[in-house]
Protein backbone atom coordinates (compact mmCIF):
# COMPACT_ATOMS: atom_id res chain seq x y z
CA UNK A 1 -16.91 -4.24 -11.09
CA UNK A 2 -15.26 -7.43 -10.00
CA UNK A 3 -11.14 -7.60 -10.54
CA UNK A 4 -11.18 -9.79 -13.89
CA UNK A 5 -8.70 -9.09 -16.54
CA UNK A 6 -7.55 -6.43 -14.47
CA UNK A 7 -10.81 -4.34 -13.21
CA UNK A 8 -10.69 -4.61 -9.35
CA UNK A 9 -13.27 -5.24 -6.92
CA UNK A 10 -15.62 -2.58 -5.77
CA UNK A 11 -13.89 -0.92 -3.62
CA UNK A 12 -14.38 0.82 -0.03
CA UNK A 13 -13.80 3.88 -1.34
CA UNK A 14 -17.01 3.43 -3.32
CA UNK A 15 -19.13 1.99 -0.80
CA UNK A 16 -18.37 4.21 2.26
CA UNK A 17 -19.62 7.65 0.57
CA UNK A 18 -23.33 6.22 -0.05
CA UNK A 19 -23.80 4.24 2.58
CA UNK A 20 -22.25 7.44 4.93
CA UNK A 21 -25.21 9.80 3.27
CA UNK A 22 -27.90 6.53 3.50
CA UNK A 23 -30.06 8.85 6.23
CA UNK A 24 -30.94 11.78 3.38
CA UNK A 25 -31.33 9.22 0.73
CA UNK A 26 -34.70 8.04 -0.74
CA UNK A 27 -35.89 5.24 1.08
CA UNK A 28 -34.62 2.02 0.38
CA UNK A 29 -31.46 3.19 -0.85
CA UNK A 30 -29.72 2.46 2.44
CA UNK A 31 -27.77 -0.48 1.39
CA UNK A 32 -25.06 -1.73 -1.49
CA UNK A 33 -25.08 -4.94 -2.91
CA UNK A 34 -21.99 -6.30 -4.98
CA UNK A 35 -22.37 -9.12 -7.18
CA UNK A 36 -20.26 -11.20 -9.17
CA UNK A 37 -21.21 -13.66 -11.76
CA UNK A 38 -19.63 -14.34 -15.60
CA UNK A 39 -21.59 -14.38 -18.64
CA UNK A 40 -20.93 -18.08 -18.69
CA UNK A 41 -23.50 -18.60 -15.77
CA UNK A 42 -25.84 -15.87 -16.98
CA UNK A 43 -24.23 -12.50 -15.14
CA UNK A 44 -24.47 -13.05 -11.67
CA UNK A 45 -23.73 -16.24 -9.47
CA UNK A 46 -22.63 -14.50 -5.73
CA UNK A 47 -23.79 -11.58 -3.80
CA UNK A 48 -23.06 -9.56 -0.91
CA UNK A 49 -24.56 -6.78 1.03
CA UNK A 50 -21.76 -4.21 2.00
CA UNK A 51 -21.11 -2.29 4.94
CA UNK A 52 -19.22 0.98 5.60
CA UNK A 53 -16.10 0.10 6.10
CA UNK A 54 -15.99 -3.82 5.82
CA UNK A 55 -13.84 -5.16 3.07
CA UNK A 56 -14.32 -6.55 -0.43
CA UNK A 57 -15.84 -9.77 -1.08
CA UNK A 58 -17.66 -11.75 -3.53
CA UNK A 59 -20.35 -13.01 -0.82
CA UNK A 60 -21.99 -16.30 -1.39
CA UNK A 61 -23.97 -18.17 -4.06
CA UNK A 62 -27.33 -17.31 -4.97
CA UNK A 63 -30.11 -18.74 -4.82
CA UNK A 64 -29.85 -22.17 -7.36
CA UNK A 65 -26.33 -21.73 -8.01
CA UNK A 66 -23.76 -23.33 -5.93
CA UNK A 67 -19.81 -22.34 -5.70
CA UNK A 68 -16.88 -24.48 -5.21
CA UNK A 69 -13.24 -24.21 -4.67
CA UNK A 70 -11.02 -26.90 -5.98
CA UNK A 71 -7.58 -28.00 -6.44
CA UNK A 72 -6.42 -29.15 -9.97
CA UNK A 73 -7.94 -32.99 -8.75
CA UNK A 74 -10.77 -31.17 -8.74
CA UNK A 75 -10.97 -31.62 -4.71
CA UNK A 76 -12.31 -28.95 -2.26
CA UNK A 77 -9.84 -27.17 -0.50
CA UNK A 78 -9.09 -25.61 3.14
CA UNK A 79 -11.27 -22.75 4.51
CA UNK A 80 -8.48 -19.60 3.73
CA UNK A 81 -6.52 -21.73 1.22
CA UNK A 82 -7.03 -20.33 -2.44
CA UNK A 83 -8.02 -21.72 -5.25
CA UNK A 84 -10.20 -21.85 -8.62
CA UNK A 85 -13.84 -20.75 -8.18
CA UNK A 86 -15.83 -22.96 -10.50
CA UNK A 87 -19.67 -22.78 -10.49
CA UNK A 88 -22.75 -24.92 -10.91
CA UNK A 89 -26.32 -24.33 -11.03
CA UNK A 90 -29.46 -23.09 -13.14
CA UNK A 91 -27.72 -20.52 -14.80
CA UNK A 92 -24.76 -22.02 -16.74
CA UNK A 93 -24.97 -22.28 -20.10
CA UNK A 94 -24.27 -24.95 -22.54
CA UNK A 95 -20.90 -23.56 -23.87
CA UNK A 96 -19.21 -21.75 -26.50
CA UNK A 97 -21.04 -21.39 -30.07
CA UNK A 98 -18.82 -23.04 -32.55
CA UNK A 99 -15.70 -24.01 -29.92
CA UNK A 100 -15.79 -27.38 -28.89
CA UNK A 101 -12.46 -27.33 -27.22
CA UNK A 102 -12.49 -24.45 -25.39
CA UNK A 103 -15.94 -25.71 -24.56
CA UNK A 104 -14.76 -29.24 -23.04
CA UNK A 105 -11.96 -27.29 -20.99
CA UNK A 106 -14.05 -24.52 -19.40
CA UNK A 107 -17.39 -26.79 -18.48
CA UNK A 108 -16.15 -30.02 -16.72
CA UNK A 109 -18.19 -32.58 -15.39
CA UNK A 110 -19.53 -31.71 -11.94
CA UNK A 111 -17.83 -34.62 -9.22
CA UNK A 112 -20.47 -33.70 -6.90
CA UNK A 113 -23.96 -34.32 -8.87
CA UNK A 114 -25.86 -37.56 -9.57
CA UNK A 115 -27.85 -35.80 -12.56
CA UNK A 116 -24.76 -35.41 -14.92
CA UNK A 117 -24.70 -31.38 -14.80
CA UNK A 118 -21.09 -29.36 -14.99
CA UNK A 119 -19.11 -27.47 -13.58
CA UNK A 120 -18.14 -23.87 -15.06
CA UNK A 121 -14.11 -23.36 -14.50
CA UNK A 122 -14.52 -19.47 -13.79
CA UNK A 123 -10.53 -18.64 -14.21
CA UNK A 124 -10.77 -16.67 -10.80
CA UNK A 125 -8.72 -17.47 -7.91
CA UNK A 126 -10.82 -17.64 -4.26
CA UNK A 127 -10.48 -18.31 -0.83
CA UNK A 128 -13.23 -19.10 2.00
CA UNK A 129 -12.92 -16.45 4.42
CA UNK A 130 -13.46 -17.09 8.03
CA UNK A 131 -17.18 -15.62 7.92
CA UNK A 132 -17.50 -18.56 4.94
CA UNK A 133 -17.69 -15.46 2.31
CA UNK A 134 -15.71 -15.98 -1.01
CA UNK A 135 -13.03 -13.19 -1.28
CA UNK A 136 -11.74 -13.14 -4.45
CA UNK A 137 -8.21 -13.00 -5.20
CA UNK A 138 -7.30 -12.66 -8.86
CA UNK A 139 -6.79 -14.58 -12.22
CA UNK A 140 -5.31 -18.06 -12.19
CA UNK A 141 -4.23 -17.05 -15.70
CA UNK A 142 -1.69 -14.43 -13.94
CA UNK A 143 0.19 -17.39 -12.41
CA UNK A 144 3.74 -16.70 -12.90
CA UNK A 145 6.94 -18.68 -11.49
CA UNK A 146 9.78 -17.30 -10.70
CA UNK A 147 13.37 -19.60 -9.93
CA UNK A 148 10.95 -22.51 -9.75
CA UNK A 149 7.95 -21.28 -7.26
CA UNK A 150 4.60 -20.83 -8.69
CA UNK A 151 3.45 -17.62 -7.46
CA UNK A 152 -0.50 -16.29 -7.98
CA UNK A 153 -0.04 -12.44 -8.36
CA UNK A 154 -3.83 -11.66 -7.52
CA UNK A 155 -2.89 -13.30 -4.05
CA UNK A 156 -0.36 -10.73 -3.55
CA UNK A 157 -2.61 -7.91 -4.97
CA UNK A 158 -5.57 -8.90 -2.46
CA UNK A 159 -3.29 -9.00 0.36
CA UNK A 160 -1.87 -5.73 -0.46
CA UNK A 161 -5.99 -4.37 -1.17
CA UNK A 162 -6.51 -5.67 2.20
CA UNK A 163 -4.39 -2.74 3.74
CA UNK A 164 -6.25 0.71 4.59
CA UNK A 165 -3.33 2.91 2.96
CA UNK A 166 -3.67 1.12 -0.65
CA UNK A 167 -6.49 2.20 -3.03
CA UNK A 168 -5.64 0.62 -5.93
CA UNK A 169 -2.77 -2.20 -7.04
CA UNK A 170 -0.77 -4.20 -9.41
CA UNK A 171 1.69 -6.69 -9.47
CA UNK A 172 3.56 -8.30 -12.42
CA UNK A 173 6.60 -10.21 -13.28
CA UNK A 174 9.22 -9.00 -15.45
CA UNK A 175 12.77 -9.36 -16.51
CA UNK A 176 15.40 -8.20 -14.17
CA UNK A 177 18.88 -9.64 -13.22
CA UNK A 178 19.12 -12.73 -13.01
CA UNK A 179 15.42 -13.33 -14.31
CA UNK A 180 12.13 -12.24 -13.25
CA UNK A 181 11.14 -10.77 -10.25
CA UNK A 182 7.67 -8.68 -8.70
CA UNK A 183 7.32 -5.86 -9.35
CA UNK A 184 4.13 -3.87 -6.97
CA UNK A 185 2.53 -0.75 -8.28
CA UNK A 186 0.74 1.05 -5.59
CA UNK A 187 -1.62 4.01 -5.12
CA UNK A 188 -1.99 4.68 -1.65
CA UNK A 189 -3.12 7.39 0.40
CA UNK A 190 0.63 7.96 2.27
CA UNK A 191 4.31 8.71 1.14
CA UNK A 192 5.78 5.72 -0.54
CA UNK A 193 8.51 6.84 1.82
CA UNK A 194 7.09 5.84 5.02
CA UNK A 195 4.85 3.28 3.28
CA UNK A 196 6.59 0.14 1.37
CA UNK A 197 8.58 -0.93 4.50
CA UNK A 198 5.38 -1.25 6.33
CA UNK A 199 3.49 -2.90 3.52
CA UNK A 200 6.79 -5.10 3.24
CA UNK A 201 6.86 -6.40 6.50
CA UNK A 202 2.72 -6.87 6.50
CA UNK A 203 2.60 -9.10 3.98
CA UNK A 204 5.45 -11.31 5.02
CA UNK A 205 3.00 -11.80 8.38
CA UNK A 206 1.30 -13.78 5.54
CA UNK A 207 3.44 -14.81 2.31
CA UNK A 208 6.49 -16.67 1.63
CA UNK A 209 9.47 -14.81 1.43
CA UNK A 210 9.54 -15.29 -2.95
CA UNK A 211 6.37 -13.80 -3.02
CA UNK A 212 7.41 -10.40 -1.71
CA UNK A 213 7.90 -7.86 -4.52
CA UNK A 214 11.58 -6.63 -4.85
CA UNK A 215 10.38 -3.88 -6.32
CA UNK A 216 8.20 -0.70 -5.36
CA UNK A 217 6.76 1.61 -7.41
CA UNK A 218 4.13 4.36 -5.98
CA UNK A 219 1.83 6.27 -8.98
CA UNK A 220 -0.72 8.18 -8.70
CA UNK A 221 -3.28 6.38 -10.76
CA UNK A 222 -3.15 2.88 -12.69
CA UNK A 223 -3.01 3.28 -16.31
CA UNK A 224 -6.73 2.06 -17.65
CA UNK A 225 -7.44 1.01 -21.54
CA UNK A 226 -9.97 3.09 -23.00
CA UNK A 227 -12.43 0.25 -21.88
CA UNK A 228 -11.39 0.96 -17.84
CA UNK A 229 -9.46 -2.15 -17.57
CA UNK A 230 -6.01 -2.02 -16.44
CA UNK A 231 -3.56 -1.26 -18.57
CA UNK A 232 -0.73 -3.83 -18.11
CA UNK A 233 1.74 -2.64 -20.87
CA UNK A 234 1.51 0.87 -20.07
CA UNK A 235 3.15 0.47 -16.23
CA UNK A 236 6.42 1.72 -16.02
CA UNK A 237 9.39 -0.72 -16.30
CA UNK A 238 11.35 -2.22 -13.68
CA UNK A 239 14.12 0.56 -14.60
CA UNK A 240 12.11 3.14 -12.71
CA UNK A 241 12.28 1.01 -9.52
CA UNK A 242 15.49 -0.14 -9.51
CA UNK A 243 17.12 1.18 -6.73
CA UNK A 244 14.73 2.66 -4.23
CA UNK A 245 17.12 4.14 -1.88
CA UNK A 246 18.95 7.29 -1.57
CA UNK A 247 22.45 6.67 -3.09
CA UNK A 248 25.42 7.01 -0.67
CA UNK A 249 28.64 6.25 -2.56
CA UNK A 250 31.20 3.50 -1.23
CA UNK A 251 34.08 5.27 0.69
CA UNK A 252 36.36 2.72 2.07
CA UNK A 253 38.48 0.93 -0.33
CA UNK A 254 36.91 -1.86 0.54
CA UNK A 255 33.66 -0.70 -0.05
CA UNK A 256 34.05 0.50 -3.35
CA UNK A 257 35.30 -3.31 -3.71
CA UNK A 258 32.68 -4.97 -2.40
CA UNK A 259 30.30 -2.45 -4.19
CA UNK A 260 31.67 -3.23 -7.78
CA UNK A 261 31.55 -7.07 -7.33
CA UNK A 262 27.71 -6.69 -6.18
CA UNK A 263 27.09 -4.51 -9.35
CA UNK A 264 28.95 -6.62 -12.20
CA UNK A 265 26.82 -9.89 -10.39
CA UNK A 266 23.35 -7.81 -10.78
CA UNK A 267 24.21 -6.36 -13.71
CA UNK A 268 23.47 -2.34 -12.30
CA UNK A 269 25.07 0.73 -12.83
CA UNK A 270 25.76 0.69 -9.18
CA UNK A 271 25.34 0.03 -5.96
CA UNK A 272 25.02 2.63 -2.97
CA UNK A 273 25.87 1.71 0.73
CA UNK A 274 22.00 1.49 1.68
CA UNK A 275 21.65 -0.78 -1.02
CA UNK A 276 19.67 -4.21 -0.40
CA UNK A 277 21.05 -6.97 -2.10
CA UNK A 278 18.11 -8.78 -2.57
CA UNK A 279 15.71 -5.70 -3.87
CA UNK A 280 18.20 -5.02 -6.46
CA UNK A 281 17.31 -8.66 -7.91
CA UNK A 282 19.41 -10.65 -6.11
CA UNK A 283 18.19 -14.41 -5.15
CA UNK A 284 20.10 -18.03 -4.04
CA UNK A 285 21.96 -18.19 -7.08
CA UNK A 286 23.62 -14.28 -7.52
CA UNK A 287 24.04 -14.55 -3.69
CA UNK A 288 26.45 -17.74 -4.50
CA UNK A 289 28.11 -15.99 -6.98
CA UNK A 290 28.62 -12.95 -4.96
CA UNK A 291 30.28 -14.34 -2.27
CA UNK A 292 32.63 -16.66 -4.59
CA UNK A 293 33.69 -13.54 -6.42
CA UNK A 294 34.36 -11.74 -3.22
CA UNK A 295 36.39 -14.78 -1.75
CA UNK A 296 38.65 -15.26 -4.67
CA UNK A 297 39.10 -11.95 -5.90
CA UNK A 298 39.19 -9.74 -2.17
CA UNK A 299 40.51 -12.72 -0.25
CA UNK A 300 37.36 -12.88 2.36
CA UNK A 301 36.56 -15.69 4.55
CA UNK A 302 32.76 -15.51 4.27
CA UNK A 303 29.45 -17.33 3.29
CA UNK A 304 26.61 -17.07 1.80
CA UNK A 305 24.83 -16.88 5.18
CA UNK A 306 26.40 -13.64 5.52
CA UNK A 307 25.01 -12.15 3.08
CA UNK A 308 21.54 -13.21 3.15
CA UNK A 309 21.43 -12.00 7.06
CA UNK A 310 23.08 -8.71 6.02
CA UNK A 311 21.59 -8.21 2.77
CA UNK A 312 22.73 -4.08 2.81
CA UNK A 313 25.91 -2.95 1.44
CA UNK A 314 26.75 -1.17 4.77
CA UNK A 315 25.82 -3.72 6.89
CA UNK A 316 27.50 -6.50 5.03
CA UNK A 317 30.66 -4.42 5.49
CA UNK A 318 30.60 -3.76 8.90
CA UNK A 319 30.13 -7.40 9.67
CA UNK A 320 33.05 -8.33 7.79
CA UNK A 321 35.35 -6.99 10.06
CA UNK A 322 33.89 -10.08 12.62
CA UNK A 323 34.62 -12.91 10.10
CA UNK A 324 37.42 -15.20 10.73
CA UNK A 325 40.68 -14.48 8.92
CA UNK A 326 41.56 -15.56 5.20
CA UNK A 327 39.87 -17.42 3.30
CA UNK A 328 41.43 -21.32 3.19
CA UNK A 329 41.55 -23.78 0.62
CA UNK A 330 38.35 -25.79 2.62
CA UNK A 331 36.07 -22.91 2.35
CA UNK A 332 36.70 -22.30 -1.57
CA UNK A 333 35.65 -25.64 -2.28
CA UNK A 334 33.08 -25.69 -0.20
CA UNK A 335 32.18 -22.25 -2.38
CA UNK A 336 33.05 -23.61 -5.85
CA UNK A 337 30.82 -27.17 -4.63
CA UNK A 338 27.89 -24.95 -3.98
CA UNK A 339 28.06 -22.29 -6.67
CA UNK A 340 28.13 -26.12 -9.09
CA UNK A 341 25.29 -27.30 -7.15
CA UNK A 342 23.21 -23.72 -7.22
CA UNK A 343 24.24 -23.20 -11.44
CA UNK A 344 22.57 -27.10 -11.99
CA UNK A 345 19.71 -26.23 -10.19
């Protein structure tokens, strides 16, 4: 029940209730075994032996198969660094009836024998983990990038399985201002209330800053295809996300100001003083243009700095009062120069 095409890994929550009742089962029923294998390589290739409440993992090869994780040279990579599981042993098969090509792509010759046997490119994204078990990670095939970083959802979705709260997850890319950005779908077991700021702030213990979902959206089950795979198309739009924050209108004049200028640059309806910048689809470029609109139209002395430390509406505000007078001549071309350099790139 491994997570490919969308069909996550066995779960905890499926190996804890047997394994909690093991005493007034039969005997020999006491332990779970997960294994993982394509058809490709005849079913199963790795296997572990779970315990109550260890976490999902793919285990090791077995017995006359062998497992590697390699860059695209085809070189082995880092213990915790992830990358494509490909496979070798007694059980891959010859290729694809009738498909040459996608034969000669997915079965490569195998660097690391003498005997002229191949590798099998599995698709699936790996890492070593500490204990030297492969945890697996996702589909290379749901590689996205987004304002020129190449981002591996399944990275983000194991990360995010990884936390005790989260039973089940999803993230995709899809249109929003300014381009795409992530999108998470969780089901947890707390209020999405008290839940995505921790989840937010775990993750960026471990990923870059661009591969932090600006968007949050809690359900209470992922939508499955009648065959129990996930459902991609039928997850909600970014729409239903987009501001995740209890609106509290713009009083000030200079609020409302600031407010409208940050709307018309992410293209929303509005924006609400407890309104993040950044989670409304703002990146490096729509922070540019932000601030250039708000020197030239309001008269500010500001830079984009500012408003990546500040990134809330009622924050930014109250730190404008600390800026330095008008804005001058120096600092608008300074502006103009970057918002040129920003629109190139």
């Amino acid at each position: 029940e491994l997570a490919r095409d969308g069909v996550l890994s066995v779960s905890p929550s499926l190996i804890d209730p047997p394994l909690s009742r093991a005493s007034s089962l039969p005997q020999g029923i006491e332990h779970v075994y997960d294994l993982y294998g394509p058809s490709e390589d005849t079913t199963y290739s790795t296997w572990t032996r779970r315990t109550q409440g260890g976490t999902a993992n793919i285990g090791r090869p077995l017995k006359h198969t062998a497992s590697y994780l390699l860059d695209a040279n085809l070189q082995p990579v880092p213990q915790g660094v992830s990358a494509e599981l490909y496979l070798s042993g007694a059980g891959i098969t010859r290729g694809y009836l009738g498909r040459a090509a996608m034969t000669a792509e997915k079965y490569v010759p195998n660097p690391f024998s003498t005997t002229g046997e191949r590798l099998y490119r599995t698709g699936d994204l790996c890492r070593y983990r500490d204990d030297g078990a492969l945890e697996y990670q996702g589909r290379i095939d749901h590689q996205v990038k987004i304002r020129g970083f190449r981002i591996e959802l399944g990275e983000i979705e194991a990360r995010l399985l990884q936390q005790p709260e989260v039973k089940e997850v999803a993230v995709l890319a899809q249109e929003g201002p300014g381009g795409q950005q992530l999108v998470a779908y969780v089901v947890a077991s707390a209020d999405a209330d008290t839940l995505r700021d921790p989840l937010k702030a775990r993750l960026k213990e471990h990923l870059p800053d661009y591969m932090i979902p600006a968007h949050w959206l809690f359900l209470n089950h992922l939508p499955l295809t009648p065959n129990g795979k996930l459902d991609r198309k039928a997850l909600p739009g970014i729409e239903a996300g987009r501001s995740q924050n209890a609106y509290q209108a713009p009083v000030s004049e200079l609020e409302q100001q600031v407010a409208a200028i940050w709307a018309q640059v992410l293209t929303v309806e509005r924006v609400g003083l407890n309104d993040h910048f950044f989670e409304l689809g703002g990146h490096s470029l729509l922070a540019v243009t932000a601030v250039s609109r708000m020197a030239l139209e309001l008269g500010l002395s500001l830079t984009p700095q500012l408003l990546f430390q500040h990134p809330v509406l009622q924050d930014f505000i109250a730190r404008l009062d600390s800026t330095d007078g008008p804005i001058n001549e120096e600092k608008l071309n300074k502006l103009d120069a970057l918002l040129d350099e920003m629109e190139e790139v």
